[in-house]
C-alpha atoms as a PDB file:
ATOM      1  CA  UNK A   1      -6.866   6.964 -12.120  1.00  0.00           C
ATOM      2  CA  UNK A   2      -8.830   5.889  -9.062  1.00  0.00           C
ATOM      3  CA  UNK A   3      -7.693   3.828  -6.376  1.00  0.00           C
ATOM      4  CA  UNK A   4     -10.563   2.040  -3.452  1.00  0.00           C
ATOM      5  CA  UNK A   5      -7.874   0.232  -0.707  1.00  0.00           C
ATOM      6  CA  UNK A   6      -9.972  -1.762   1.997  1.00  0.00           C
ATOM      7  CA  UNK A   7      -8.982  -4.514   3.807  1.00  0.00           C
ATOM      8  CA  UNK A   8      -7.678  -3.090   6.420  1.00  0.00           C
ATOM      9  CA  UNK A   9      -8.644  -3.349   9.815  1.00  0.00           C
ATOM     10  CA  UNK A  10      -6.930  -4.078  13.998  1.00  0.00           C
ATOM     11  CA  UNK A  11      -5.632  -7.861  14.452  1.00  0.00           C
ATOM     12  CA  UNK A  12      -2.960  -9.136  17.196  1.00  0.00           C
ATOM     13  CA  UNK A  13       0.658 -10.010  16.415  1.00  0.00           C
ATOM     14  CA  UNK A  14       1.014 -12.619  14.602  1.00  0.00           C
ATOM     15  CA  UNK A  15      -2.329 -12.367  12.521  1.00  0.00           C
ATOM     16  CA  UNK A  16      -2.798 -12.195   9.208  1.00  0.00           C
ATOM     17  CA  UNK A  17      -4.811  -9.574   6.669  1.00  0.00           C
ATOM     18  CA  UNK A  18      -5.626  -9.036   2.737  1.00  0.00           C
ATOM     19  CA  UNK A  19      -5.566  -5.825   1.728  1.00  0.00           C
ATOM     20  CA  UNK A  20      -7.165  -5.086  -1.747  1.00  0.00           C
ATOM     21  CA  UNK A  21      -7.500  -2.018  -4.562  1.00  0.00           C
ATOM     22  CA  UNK A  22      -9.665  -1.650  -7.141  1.00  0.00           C
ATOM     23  CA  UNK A  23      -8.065   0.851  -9.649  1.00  0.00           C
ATOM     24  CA  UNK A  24      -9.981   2.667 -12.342  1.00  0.00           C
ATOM     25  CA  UNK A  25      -9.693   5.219 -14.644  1.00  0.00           C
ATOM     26  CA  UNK A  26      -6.728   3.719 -16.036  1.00  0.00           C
ATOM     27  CA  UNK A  27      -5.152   0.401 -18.118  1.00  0.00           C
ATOM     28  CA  UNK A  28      -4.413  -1.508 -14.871  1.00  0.00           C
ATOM     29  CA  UNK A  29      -3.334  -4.438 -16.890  1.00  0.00           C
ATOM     30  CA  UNK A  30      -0.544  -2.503 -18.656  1.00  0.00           C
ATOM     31  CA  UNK A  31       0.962  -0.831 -16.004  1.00  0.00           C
ATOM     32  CA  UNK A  32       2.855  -1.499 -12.364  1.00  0.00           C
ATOM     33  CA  UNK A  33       1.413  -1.241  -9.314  1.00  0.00           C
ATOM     34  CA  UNK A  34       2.391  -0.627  -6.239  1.00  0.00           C
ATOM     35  CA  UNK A  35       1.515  -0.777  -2.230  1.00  0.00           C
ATOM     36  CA  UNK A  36       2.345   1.954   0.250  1.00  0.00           C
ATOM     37  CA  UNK A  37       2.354   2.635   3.874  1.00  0.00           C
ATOM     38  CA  UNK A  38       2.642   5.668   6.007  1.00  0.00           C
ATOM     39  CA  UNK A  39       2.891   4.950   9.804  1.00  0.00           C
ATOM     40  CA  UNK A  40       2.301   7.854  12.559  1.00  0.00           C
ATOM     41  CA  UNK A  41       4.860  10.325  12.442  1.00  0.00           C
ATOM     42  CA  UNK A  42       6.946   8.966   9.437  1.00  0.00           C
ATOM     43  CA  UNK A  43       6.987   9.834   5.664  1.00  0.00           C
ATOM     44  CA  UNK A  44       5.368   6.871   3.427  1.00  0.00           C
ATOM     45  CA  UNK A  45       7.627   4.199   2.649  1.00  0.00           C
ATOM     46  CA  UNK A  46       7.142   1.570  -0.397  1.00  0.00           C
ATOM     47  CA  UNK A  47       6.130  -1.769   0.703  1.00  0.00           C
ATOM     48  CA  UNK A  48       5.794  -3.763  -2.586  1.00  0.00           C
ATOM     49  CA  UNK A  49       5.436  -3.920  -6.343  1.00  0.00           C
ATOM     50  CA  UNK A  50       4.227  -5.819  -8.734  1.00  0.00           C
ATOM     51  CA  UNK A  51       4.683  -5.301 -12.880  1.00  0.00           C
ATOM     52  CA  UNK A  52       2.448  -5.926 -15.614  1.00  0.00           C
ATOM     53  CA  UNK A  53       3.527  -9.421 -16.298  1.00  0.00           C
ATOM     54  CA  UNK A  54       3.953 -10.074 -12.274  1.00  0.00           C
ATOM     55  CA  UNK A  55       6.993  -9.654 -11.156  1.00  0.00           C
ATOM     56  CA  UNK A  56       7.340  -8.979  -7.730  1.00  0.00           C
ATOM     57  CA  UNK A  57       9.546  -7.120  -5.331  1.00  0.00           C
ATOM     58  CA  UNK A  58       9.129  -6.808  -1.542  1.00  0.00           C
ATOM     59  CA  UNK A  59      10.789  -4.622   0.882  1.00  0.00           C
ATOM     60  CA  UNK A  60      13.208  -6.578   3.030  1.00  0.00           C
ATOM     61  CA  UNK A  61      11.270  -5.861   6.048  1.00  0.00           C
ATOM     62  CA  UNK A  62       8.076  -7.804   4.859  1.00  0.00           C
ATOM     63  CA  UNK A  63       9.835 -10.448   2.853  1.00  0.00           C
ATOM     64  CA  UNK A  64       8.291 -13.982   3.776  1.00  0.00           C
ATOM     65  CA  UNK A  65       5.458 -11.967   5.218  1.00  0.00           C
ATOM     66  CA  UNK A  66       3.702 -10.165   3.059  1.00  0.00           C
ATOM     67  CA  UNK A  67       3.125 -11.121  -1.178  1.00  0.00           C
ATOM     68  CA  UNK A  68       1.309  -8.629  -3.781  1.00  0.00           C
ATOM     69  CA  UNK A  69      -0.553 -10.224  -6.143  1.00  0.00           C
ATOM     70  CA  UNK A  70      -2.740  -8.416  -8.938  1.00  0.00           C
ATOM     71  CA  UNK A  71      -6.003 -10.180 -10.989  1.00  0.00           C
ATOM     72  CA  UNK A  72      -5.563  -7.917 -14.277  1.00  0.00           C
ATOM     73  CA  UNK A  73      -9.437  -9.211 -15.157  1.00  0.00           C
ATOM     74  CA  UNK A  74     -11.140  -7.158 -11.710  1.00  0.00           C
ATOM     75  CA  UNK A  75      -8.502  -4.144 -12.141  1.00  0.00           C
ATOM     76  CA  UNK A  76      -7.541  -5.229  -8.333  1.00  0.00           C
ATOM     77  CA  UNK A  77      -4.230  -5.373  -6.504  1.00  0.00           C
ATOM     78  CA  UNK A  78      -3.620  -7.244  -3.284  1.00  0.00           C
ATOM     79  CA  UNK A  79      -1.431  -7.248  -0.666  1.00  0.00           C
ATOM     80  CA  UNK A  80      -1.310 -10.567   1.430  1.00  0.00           C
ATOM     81  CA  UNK A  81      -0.432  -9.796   5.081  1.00  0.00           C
ATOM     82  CA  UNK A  82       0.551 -12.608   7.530  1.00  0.00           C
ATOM     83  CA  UNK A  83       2.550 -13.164  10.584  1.00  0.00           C
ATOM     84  CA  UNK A  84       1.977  -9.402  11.668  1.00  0.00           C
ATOM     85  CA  UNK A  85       3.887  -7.159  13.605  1.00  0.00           C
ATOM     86  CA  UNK A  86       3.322  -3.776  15.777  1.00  0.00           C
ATOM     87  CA  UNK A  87       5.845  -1.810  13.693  1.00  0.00           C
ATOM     88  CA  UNK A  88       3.066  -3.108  10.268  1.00  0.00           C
ATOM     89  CA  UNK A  89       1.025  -0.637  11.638  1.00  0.00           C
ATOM     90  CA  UNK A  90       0.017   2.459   9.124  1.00  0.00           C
ATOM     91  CA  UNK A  91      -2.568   3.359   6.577  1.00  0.00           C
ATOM     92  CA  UNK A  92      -1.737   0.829   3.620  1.00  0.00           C
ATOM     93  CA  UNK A  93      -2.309   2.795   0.078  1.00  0.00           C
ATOM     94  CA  UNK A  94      -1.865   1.515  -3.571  1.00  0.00           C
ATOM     95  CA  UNK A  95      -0.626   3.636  -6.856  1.00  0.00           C
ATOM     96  CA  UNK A  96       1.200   3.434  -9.748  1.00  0.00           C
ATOM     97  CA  UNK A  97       4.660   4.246  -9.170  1.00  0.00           C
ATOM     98  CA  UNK A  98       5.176   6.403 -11.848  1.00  0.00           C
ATOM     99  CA  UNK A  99       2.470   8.801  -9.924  1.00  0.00           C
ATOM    100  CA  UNK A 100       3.612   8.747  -6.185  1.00  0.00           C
ATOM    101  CA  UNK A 101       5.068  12.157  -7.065  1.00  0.00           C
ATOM    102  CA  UNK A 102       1.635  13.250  -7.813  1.00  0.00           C
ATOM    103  CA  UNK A 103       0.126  14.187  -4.227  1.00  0.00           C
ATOM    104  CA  UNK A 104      -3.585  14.211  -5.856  1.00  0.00           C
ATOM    105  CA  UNK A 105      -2.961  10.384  -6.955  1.00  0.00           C
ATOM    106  CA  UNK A 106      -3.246   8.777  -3.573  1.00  0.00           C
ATOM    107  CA  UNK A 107      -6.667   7.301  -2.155  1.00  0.00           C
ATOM    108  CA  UNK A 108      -8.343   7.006   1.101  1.00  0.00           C
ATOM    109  CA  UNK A 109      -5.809   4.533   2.245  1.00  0.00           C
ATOM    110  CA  UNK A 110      -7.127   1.765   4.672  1.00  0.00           C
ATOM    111  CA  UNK A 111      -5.980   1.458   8.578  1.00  0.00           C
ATOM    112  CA  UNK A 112      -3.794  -1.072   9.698  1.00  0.00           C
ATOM    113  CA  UNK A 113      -3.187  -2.016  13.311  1.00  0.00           C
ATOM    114  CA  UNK A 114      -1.541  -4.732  14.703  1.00  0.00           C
ATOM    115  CA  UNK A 115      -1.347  -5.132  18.693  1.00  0.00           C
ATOM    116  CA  UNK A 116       0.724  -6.908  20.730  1.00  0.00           C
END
């Protein structure tokens, strides 16, 4: 599969972004999804799923924050960003969690910054 992240982009503290990702190449409706983020310096961490039938889990970090959301009919993930902080700041990916193993699975990412 395919994965196209963009949302991304530099806001202040407190600010809010949408990420999205268009996956193809592969049954997005059957299968979970998941959003990613490596900041400078640091391995890439999970951030949040979402299954086929839409249940979600956040990390504790960006609970209240942040909700993933998926619309099975564009093949599109989101990730719904709001009262950002500094330490939010990394390149924000998407992928299937049964691939993350898979280094040749990941896309371009898309750049979040958040300033204070």
């Amino acid at each position: 599969q395919v994965q196209l992240e963009s949302g991304g982009g530099l806001v202040q503290a407190g600010g809010s972004l949408r990420l999205s990702c268009v996956v193809s190449g592969s049954i997005f409706s059957d299968n979970t999804m998941g959003w990613y983020r490596q900041a400078p310096g640091k391995p890439r961490e999970w951030v949040a799923t979402i299954t086929s039938g839409g249940i979600t889990v956040h990390k504790d970090s960006v609970k209240g924050r942040f909700t993933i959301s998926r619309d099975n009919a564009k093949n599109t993930v989101y990730l719904q960003m709001n009262s950002l902080k500094p330490e939010d700041t990394a390149v924000y990916y998407c992928n299937l969690p049964k691939k993350i193993w898979d280094d040749g699975s990941w896309g371009q990412g898309t750049q979040v910054t958040v300033s204070s």
